[in-house]
N, C-alpha and C. Protein backbone atom coordinates (compact mmCIF):
# COMPACT_ATOMS: atom_id res chain seq x y z
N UNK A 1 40.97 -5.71 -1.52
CA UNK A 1 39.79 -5.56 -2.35
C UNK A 1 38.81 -6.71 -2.15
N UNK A 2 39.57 -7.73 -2.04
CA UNK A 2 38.56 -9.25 -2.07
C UNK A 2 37.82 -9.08 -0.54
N UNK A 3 38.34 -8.57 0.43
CA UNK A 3 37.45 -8.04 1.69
C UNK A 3 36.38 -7.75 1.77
N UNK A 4 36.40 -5.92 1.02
CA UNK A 4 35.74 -5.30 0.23
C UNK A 4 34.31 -6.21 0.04
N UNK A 5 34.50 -6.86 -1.38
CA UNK A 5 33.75 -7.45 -1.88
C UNK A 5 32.85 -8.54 -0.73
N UNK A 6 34.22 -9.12 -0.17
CA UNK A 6 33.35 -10.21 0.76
C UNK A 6 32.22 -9.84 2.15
N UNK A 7 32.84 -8.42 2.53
CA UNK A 7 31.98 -8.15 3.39
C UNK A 7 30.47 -7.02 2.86
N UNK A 8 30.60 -6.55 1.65
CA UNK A 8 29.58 -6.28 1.11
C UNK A 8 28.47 -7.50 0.51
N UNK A 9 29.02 -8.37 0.04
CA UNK A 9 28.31 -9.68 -0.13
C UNK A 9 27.89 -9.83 1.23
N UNK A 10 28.13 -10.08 2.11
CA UNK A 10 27.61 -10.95 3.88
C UNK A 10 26.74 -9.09 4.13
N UNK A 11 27.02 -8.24 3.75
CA UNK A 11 26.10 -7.02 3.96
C UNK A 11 24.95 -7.01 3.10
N UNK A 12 24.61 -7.22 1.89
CA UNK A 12 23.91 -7.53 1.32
C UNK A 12 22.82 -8.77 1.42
N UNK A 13 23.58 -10.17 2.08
CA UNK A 13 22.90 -11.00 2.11
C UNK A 13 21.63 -10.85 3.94
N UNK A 14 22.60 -10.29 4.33
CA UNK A 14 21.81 -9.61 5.76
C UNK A 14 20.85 -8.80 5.66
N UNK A 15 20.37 -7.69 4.51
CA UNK A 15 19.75 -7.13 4.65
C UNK A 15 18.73 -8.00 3.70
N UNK A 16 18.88 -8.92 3.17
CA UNK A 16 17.90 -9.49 1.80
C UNK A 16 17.23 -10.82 3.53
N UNK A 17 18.23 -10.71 4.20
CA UNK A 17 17.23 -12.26 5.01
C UNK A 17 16.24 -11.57 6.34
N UNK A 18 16.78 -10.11 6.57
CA UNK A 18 16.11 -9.24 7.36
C UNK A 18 14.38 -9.02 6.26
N UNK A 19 14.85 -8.20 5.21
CA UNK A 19 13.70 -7.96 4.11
C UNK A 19 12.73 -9.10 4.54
N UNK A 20 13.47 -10.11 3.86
CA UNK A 20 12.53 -11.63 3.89
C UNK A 20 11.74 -12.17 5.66
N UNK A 21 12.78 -11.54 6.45
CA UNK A 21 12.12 -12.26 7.94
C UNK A 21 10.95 -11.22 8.26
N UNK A 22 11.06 -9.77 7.68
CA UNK A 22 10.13 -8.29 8.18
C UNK A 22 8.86 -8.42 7.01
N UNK A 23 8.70 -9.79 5.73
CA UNK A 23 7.73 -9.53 5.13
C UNK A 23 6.51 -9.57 5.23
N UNK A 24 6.13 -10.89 6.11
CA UNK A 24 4.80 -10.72 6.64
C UNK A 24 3.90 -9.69 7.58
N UNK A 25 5.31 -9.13 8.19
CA UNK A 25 4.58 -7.96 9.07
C UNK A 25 4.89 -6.70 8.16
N UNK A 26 5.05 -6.68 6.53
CA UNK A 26 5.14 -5.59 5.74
C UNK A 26 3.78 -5.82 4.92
N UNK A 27 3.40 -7.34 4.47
CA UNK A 27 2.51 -7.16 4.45
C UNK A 27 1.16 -6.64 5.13
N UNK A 28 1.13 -7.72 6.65
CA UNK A 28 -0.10 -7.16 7.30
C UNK A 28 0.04 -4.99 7.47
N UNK A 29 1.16 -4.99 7.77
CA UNK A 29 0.97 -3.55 7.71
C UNK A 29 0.31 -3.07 6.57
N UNK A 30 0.72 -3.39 5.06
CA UNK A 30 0.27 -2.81 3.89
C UNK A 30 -1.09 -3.16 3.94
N UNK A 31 -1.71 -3.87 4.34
CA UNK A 31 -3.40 -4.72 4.62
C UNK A 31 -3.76 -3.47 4.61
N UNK A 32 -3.26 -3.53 6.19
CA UNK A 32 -3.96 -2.30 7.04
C UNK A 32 -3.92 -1.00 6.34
N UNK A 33 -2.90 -0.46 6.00
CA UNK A 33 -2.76 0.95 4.95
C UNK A 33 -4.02 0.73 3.74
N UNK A 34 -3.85 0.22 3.30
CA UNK A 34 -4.77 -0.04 2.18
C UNK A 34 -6.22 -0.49 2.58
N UNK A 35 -6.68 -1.42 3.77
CA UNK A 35 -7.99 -0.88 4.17
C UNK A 35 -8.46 0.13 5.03
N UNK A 36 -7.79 1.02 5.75
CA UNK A 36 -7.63 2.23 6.22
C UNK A 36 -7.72 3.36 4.88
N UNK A 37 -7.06 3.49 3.69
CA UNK A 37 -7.41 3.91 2.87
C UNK A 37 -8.47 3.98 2.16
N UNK A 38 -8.86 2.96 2.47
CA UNK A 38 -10.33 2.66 1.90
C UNK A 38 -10.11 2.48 -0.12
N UNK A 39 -8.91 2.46 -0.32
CA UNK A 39 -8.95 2.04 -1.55
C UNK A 39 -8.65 0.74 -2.04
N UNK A 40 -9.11 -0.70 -1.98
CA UNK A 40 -9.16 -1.55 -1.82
C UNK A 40 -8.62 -2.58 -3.33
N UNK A 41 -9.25 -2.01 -4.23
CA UNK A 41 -8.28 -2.41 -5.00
C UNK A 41 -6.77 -2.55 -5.04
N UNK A 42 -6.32 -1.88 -4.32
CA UNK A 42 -4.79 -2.31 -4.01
C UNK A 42 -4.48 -3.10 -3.31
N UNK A 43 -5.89 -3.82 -2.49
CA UNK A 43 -5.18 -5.06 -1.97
C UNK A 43 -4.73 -6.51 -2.45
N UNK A 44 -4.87 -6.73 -3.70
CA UNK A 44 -4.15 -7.59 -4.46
C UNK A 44 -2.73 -7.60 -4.32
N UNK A 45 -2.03 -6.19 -4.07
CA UNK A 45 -0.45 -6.57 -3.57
C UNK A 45 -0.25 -7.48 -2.14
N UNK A 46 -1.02 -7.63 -1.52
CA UNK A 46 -0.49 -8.43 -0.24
C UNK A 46 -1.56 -9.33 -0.39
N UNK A 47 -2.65 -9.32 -0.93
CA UNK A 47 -3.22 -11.14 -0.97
C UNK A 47 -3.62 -11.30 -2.17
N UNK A 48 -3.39 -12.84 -2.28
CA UNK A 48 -3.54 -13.60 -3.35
C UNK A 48 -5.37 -14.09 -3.32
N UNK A 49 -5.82 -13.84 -4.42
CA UNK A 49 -7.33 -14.26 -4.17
C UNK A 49 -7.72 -15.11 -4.63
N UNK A 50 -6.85 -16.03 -5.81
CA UNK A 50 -7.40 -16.85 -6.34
C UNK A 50 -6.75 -18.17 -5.19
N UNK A 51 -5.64 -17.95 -4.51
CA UNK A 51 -5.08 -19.20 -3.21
C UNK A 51 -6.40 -18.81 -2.22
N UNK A 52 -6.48 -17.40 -1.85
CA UNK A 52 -7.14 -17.83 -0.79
C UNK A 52 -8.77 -18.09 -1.03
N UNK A 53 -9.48 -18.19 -1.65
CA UNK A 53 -10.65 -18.69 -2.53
C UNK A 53 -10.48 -20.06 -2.38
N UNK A 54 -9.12 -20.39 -2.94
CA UNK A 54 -8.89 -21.83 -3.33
C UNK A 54 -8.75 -22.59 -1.73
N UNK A 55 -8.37 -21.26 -0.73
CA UNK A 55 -8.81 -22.01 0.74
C UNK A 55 -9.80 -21.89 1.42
N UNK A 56 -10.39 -21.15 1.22
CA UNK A 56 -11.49 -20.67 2.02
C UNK A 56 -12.77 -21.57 1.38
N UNK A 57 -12.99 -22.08 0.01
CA UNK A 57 -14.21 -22.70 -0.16
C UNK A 57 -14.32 -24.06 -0.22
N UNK A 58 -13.46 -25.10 0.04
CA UNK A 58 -13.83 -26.40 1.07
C UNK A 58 -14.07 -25.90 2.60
N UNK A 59 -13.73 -25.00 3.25
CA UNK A 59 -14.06 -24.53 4.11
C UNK A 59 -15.39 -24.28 4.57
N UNK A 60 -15.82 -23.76 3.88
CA UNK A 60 -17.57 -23.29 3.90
C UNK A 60 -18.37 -24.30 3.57
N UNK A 61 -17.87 -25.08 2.25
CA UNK A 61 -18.55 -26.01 1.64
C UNK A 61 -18.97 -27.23 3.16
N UNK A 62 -18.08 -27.52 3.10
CA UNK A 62 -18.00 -28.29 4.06
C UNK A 62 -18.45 -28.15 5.67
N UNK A 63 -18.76 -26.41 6.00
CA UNK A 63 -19.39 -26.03 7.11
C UNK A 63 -21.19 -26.36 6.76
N UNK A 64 -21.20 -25.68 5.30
CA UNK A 64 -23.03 -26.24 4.76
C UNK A 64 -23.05 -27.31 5.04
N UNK A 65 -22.22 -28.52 4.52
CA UNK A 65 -22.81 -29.37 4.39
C UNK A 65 -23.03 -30.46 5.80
N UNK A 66 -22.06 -30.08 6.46
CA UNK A 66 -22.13 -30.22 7.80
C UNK A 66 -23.54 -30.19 8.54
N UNK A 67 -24.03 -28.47 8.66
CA UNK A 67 -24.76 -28.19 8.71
C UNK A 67 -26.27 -28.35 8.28
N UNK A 68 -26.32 -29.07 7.32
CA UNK A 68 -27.22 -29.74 6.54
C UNK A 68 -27.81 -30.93 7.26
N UNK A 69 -27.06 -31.74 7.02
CA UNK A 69 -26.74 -32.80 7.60
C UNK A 69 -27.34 -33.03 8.83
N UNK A 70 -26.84 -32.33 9.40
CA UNK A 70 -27.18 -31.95 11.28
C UNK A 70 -28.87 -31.49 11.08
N UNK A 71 -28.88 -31.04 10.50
CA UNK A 71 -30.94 -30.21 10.56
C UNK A 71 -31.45 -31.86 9.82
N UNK A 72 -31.43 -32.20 8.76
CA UNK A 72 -32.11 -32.70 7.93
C UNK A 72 -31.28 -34.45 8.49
N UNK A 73 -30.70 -34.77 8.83
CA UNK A 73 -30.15 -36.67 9.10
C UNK A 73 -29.30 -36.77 7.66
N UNK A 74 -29.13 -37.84 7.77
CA UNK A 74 -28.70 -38.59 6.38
C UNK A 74 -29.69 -38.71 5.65
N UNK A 75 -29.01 -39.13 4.63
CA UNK A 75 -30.30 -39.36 3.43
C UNK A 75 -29.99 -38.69 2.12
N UNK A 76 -31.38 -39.07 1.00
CA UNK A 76 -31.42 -38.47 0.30
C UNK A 76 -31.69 -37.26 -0.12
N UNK A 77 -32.92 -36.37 0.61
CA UNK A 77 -32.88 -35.58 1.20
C UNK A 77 -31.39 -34.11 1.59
N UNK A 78 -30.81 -34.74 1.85
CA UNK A 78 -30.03 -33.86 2.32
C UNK A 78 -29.17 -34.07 1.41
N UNK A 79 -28.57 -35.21 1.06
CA UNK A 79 -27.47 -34.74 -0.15
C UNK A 79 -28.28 -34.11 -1.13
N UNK A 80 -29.65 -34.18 -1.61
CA UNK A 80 -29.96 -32.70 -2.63
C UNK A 80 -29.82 -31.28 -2.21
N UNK A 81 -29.85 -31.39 -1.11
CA UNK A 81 -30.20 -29.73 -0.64
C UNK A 81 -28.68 -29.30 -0.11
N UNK A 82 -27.51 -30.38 -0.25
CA UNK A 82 -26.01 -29.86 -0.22
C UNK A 82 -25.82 -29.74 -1.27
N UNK A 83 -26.00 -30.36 -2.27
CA UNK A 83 -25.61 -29.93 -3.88
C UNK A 83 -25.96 -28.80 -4.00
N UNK A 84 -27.59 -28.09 -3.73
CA UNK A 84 -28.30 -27.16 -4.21
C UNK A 84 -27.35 -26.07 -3.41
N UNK A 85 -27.03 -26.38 -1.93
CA UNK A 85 -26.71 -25.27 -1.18
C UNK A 85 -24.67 -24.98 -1.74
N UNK A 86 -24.63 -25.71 -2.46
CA UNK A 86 -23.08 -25.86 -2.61
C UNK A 86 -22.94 -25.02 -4.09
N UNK A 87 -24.14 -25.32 -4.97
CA UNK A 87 -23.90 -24.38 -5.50
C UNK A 87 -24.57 -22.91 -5.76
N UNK A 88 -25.79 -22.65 -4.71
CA UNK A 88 -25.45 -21.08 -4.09
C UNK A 88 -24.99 -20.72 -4.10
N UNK A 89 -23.75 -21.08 -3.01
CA UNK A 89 -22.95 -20.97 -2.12
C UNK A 89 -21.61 -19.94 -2.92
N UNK A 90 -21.05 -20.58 -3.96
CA UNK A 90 -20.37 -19.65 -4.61
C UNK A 90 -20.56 -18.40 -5.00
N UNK A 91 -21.04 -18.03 -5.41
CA UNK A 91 -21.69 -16.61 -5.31
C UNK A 91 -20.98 -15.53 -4.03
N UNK A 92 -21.14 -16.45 -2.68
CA UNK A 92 -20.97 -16.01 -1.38
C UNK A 92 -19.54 -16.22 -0.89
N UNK A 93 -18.83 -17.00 -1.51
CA UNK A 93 -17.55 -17.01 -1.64
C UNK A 93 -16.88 -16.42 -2.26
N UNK A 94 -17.25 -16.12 -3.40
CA UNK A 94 -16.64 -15.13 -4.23
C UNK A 94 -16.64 -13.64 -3.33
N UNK A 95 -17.78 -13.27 -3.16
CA UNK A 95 -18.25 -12.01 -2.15
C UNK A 95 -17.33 -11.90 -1.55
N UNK A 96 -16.73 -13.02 -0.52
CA UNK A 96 -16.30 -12.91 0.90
C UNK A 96 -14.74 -12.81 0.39
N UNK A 97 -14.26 -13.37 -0.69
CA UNK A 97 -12.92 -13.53 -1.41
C UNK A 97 -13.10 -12.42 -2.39
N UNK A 98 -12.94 -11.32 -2.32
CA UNK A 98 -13.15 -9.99 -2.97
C UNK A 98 -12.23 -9.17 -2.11
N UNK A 99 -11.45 -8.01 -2.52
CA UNK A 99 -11.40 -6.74 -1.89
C UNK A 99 -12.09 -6.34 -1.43
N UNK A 100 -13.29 -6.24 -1.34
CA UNK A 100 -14.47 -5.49 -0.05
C UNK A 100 -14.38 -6.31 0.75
N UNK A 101 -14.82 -7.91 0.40
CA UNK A 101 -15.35 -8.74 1.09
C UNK A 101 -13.57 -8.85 1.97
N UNK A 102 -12.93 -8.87 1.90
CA UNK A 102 -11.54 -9.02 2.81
C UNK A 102 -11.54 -7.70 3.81
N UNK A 103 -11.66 -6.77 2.93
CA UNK A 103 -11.85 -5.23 3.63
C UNK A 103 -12.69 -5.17 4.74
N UNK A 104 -13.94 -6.11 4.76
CA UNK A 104 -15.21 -6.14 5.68
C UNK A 104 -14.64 -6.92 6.53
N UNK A 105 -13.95 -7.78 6.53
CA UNK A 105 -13.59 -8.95 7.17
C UNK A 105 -12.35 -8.04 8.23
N UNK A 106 -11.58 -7.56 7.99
CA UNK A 106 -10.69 -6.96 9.06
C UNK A 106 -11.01 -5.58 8.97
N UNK A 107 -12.49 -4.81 8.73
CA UNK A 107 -12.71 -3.88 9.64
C UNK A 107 -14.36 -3.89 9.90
N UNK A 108 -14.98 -5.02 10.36
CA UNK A 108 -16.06 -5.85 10.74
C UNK A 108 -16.67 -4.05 11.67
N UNK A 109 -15.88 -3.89 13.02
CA UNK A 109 -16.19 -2.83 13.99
C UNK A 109 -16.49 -1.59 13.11
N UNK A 110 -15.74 -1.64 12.27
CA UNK A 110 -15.65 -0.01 11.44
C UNK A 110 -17.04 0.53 11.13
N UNK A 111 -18.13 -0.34 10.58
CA UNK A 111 -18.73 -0.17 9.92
C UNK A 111 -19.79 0.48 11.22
N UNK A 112 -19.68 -0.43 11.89
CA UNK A 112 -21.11 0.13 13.29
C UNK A 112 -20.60 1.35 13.85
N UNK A 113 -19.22 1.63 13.63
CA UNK A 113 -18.31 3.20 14.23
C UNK A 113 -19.51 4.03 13.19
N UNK A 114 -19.28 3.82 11.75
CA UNK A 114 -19.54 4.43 10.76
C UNK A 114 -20.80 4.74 10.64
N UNK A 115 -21.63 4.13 11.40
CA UNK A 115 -23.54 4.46 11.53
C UNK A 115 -23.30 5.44 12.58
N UNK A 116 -22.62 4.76 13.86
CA UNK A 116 -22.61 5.78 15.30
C UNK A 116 -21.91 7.21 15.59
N UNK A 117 -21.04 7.24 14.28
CA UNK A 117 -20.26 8.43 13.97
C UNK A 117 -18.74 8.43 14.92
N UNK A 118 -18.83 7.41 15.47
CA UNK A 118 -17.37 7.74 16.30
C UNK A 118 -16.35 8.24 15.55
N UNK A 119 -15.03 8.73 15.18
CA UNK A 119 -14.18 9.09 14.51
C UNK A 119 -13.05 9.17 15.02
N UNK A 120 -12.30 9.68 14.50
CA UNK A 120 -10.45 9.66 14.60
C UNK A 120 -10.74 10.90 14.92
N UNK A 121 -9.20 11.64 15.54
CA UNK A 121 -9.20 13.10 15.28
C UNK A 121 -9.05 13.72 14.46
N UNK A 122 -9.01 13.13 13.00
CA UNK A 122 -8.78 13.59 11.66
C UNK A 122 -9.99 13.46 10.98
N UNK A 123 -11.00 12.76 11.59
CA UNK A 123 -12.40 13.00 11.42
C UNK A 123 -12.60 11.84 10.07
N UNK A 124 -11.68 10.49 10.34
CA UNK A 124 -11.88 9.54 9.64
C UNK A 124 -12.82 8.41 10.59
N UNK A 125 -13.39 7.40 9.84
CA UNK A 125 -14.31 6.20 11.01
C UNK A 125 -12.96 5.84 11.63
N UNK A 126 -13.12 5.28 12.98
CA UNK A 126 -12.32 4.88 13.69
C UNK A 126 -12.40 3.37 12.93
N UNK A 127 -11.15 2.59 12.39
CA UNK A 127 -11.04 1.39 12.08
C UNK A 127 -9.89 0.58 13.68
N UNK A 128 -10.68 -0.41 13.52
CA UNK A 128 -10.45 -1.17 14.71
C UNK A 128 -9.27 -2.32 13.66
N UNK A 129 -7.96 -2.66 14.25
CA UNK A 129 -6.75 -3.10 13.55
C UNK A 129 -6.86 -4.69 14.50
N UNK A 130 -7.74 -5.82 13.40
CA UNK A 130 -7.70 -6.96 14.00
C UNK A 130 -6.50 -7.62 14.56
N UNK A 131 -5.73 -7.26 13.53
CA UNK A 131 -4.00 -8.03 13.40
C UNK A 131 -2.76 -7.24 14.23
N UNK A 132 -3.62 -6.52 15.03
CA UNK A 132 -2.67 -5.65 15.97
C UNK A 132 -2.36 -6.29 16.94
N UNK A 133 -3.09 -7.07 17.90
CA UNK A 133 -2.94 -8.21 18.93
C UNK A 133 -2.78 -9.40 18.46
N UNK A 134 -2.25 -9.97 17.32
CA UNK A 134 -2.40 -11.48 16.70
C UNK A 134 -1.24 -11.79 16.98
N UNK A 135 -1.13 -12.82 17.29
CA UNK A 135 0.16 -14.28 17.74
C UNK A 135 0.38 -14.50 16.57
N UNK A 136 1.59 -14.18 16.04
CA UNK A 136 2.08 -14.70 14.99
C UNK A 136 3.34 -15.74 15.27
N UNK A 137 3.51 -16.21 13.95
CA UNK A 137 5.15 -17.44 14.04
C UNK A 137 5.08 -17.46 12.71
N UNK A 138 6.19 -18.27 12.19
CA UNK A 138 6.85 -18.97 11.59
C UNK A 138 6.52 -20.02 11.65
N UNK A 139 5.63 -20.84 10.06
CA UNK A 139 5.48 -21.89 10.42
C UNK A 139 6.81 -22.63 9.01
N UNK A 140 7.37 -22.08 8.57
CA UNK A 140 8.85 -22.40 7.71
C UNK A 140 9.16 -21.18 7.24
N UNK A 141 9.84 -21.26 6.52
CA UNK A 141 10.46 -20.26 5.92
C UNK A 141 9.69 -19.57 4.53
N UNK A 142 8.82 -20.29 4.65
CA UNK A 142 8.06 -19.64 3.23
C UNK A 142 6.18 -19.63 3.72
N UNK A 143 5.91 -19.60 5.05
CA UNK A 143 4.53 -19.94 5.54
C UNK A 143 4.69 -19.44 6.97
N UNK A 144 3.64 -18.17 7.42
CA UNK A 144 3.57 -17.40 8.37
C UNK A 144 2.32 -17.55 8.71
N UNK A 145 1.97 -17.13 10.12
CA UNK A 145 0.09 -17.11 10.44
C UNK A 145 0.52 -16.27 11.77
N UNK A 146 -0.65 -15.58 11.06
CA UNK A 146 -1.06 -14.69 12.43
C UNK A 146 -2.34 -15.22 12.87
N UNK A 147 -2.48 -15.16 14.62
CA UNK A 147 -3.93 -15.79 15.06
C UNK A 147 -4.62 -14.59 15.62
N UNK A 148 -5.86 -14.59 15.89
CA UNK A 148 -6.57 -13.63 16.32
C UNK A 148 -7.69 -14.05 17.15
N UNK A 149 -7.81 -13.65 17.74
CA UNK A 149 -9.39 -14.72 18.79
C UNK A 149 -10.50 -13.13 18.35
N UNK A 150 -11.37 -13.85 17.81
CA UNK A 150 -13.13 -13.66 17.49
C UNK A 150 -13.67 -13.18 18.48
N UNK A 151 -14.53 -12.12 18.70
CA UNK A 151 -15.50 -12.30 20.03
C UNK A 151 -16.39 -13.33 20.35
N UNK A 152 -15.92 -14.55 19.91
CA UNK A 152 -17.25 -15.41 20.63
C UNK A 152 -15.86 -16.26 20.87
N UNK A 153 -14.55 -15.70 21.09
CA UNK A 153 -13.24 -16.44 21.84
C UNK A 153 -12.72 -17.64 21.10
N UNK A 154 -13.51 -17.57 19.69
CA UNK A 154 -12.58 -18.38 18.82
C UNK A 154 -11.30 -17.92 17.61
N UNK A 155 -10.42 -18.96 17.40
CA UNK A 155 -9.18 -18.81 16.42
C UNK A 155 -9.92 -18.45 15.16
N UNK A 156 -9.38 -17.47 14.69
CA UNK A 156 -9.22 -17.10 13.41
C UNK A 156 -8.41 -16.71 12.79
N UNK A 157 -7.14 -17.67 11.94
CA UNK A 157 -6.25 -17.96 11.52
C UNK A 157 -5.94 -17.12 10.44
N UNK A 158 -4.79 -15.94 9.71
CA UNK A 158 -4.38 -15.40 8.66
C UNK A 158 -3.24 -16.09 7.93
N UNK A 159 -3.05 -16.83 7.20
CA UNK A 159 -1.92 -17.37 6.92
C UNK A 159 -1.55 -16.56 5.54
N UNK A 160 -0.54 -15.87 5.97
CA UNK A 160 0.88 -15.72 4.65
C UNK A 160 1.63 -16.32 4.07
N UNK A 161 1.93 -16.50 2.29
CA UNK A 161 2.79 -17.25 1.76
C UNK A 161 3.48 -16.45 1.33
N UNK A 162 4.84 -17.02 1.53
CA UNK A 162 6.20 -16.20 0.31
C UNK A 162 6.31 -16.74 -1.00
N UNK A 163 6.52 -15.88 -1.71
CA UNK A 163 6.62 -15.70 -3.25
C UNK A 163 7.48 -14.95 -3.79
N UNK A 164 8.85 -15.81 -4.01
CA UNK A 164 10.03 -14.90 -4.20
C UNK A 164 10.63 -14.23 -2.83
N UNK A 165 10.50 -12.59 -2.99
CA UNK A 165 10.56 -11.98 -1.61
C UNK A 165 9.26 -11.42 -1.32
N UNK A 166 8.08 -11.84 -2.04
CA UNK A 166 6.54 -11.05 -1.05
C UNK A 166 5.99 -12.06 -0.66
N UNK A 167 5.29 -11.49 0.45
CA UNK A 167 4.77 -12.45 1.21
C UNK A 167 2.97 -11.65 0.90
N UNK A 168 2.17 -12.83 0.62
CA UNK A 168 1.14 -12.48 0.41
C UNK A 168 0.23 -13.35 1.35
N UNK A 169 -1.31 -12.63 1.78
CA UNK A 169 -2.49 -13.14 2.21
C UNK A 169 -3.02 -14.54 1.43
N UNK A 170 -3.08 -16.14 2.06
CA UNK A 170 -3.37 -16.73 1.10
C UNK A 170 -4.16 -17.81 1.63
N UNK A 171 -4.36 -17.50 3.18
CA UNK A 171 -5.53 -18.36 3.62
C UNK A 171 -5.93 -18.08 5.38
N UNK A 172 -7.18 -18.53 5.38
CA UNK A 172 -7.57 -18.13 6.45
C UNK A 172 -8.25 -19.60 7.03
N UNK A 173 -7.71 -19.68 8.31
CA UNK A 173 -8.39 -20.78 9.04
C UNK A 173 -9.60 -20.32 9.81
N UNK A 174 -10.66 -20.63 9.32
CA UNK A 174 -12.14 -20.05 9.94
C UNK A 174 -12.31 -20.58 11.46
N UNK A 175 -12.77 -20.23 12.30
CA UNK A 175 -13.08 -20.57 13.79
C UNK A 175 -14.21 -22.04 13.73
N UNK A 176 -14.48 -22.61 13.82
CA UNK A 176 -14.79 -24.16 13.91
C UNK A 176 -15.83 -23.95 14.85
């Protein structure tokens, strides 16, 4: 009996570290189902919006102000017009950290299908699947990234966190 038990325990624990190793590619799959569906509100099950918000806007902030900087020199001058542009700027983060705004983001092609009429044979827009060619790894046991190269041949980073056993969308490394 104690067999029994012991090899259902080591059966059980195999299929819970399989679950856990197949989650990030259960998420990106569920991405994809759910912006292929076009019902987008359900993408809160595979990303987190208030982490990835919380990554994505030193990101930007810091691309304005960059950018600022570079047109206008140092000065006084320009630190007003980074304050001013920093707080725009949210507005546009929020946008981009939204269910649409994520939705737009991995089906960018869809939309120009969707003027030109191309279609599926089911007579849906053809959606183009960013994360279908992405280099993924393991960066521990609780932190995954898939990479993707941009058409202008830069990285654009998806990073997944685990939470419990889901692995959710929770940051994106922007192309530089």
């Amino acid at each position: 009996m104690k067999k029994w038990l012991i090899a259902g325990l080591c059966v059980l624990l195999a299929v819970l570290a399989a679950y856990i190793a197949a989650g990030p590619y259960l998420a990106m799959n569920g991405i994809r189902n759910v912006v292929a569906s076009g019902d987008y509100g359900k993408l809160s099950r595979f990303v987190d919006f208030q982490k990835l918000r919380d990554n994505v806007t030193p990101q930007i902030q810091s691309r304005i102000t960059r950018d600022i900087q570079q047109r206008l020199g140092a000065g006084s001058a320009a630190n007003i017009a980074t304050s001013v542009s920093l707080e725009i700027s949210a507005p546009v983060i929020d946008a981009i950290v939204s269910p649409l705004g994520v939705a737009t983001l991995l089906t960018g092609s869809t939309l120009a299908r969707k003027i030109t009429g191309t279609k599926n044979q089911d007579g849906r827009a053809h959606a183009d699947d960013p994360l279908k060619d992405a280099k993924t790894r393991y960066e521990s046991m609780s932190r995954f990234s898939a990479t993707v190269t941009t058409d202008e041949g830069k990285p654009l980073v998806f990073v997944f966190e685990r939470n419990g056993l889901n692995w959710k969308l929770t940051g994106l490394l922007l192309p530089g």
